[in-house]
Protein backbone atom coordinates (compact mmCIF):
# COMPACT_ATOMS: atom_id res chain seq x y z
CA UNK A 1 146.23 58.58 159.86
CA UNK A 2 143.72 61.26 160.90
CA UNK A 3 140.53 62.07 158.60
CA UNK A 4 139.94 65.96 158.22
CA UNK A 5 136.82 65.07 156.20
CA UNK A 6 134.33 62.26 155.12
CA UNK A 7 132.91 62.36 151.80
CA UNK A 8 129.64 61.07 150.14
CA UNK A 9 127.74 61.04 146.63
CA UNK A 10 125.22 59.25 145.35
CA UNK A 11 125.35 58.00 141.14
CA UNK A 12 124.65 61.97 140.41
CA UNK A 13 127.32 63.01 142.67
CA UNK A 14 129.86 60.74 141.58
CA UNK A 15 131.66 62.36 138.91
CA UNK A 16 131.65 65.53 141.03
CA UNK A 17 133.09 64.07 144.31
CA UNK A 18 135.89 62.51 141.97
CA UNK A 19 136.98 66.09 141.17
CA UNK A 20 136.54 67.46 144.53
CA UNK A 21 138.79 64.39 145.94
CA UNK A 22 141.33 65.76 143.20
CA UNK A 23 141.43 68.82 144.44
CA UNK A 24 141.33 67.62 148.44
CA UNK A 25 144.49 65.56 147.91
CA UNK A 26 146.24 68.02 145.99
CA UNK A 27 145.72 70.75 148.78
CA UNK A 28 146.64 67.90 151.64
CA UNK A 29 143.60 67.45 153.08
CA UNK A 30 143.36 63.94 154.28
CA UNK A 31 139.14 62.25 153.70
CA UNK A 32 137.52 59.07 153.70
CA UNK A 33 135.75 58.26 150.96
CA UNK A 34 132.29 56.71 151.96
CA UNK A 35 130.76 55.99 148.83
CA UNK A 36 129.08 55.45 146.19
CA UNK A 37 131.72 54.11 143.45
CA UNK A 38 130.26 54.29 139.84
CA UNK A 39 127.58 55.96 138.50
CA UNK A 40 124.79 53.11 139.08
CA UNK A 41 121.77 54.28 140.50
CA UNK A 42 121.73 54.28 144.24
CA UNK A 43 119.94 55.40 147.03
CA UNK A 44 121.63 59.00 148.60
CA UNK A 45 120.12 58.19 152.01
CA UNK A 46 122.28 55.15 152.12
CA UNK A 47 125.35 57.74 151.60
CA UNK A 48 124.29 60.75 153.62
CA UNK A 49 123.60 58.75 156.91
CA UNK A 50 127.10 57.31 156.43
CA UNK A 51 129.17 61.05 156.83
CA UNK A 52 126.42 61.98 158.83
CA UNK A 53 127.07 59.32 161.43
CA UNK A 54 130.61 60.01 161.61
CA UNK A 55 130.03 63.78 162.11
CA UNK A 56 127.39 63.57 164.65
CA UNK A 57 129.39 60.88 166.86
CA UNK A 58 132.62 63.00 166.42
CA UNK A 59 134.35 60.73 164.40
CA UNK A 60 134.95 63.25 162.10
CA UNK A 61 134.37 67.28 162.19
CA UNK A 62 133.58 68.06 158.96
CA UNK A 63 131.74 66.18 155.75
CA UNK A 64 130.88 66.38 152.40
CA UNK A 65 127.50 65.22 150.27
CA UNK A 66 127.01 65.71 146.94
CA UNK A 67 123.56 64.77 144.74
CA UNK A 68 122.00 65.61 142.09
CA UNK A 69 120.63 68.89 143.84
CA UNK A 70 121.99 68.40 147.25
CA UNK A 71 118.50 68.58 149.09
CA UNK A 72 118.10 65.20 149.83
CA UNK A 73 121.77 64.70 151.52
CA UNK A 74 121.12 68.02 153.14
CA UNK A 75 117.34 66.72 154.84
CA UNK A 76 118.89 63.43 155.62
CA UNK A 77 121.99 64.40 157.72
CA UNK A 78 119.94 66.79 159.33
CA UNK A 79 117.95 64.29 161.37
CA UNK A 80 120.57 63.22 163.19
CA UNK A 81 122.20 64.77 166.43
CA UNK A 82 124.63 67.70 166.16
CA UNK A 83 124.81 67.69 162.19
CA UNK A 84 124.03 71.35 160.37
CA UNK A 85 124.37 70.43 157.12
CA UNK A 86 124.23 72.69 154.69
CA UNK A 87 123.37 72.74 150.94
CA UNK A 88 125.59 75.68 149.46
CA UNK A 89 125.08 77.05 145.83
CA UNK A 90 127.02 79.87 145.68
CA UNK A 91 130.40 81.40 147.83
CA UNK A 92 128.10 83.64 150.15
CA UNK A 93 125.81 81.04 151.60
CA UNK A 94 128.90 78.71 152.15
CA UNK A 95 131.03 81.86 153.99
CA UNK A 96 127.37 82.48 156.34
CA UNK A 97 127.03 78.51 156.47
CA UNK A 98 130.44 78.48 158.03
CA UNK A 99 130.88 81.51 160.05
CA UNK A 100 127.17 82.10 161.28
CA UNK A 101 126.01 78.45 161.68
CA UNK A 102 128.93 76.56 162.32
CA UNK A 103 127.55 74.19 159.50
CA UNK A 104 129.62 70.99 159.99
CA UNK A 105 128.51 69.27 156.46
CA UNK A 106 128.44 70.70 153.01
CA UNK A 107 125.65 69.77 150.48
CA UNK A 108 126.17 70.15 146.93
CA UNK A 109 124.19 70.00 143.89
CA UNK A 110 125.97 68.28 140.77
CA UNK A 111 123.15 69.34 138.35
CA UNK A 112 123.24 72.70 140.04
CA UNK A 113 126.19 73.80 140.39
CA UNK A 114 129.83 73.23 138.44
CA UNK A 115 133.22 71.83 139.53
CA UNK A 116 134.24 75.10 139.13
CA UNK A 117 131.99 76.60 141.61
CA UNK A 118 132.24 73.68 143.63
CA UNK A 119 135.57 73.71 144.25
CA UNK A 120 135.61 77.21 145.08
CA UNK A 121 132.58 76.25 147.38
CA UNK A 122 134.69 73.69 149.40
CA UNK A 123 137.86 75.46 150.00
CA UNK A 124 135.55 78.48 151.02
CA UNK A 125 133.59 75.89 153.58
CA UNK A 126 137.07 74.56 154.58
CA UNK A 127 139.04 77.71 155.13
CA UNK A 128 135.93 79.97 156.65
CA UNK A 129 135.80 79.73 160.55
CA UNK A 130 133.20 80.11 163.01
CA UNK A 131 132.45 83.45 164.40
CA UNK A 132 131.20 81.96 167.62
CA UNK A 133 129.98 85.24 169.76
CA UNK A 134 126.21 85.61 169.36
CA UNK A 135 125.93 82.77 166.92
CA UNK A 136 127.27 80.17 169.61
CA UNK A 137 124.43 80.85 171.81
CA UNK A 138 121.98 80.41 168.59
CA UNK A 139 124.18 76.82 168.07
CA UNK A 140 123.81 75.91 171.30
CA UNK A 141 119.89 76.58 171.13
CA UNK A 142 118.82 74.60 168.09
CA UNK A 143 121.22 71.56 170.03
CA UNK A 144 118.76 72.39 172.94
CA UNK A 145 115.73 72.01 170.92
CA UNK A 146 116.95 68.38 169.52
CA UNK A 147 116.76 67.31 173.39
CA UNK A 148 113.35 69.36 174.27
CA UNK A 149 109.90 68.33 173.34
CA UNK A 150 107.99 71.14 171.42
């Protein structure tokens, strides 16, 4: 079976990620879930390198990282090659995230944001599409600037 999506939380994302894998089923879309499993303290690096991997090598297009504000996932899948990960709050960032920056991984906050919101957050980041035009060449520049000493 093909993955659409991976999908990552640390303890403050758990409950969170439970709902959005609720709602990700129910609308068909097919994820891996890479962890964490309870609400024990753990370490979000450990999580957000995990989807990030998989999106940078191609593995998968798209991910999802949840914490307790979604900064940390956000800073840590950004380090790696190809990843725009962006943390998303509200429907407009999410619809710009998507269409202007091509971002391939959401961040959420779970002490920021709702499941309400959230939800609404993630279908938006799964059903916007990328503009391309002038915001491909912008893409294809900060890819450029991964491989060119500044």
């Amino acid at each position: 079976m093909k993955i659409d999506l991976m999908i990552g939380a640390d303890h403050a994302g758990f409950a969170l990620k439970k709902t959005i894998l609720e709602m990700l089923s129910a609308k068909g879309v097919r994820w891996k879930d890479m962890g964490t499993f309870s609400d024990e303290s753990v370490d979000y690096p450990d999580f957000a390198f995990k989807v990030a991997r998989a999106v940078s090598t191609g593995q998968v297009k798209t991910g999802i990282l949840i914490c307790g504000t979604g900064i940390g996932m956000s800073i840590t899948a950004n380090r790696l090659p190809g990843v725009r990960a962006a943390l998303c709050n509200d429907l407009y960032t999410v619809r710009m995230a998507r269409a202007h920056n091509n971002a391939n991984i959401l961040a959420l906050g779970s002490r920021v944001i709702g499941s309400g919101l959230a939800q609404e957050i993630v279908k938006t980041f799964l059903e916007t599409p990328f503009e391309k035009g002038r915001h491909l060449r912008r893409i294809k520049k900060m890819d450029q600037g991964l491989r060119t000493p500044v």
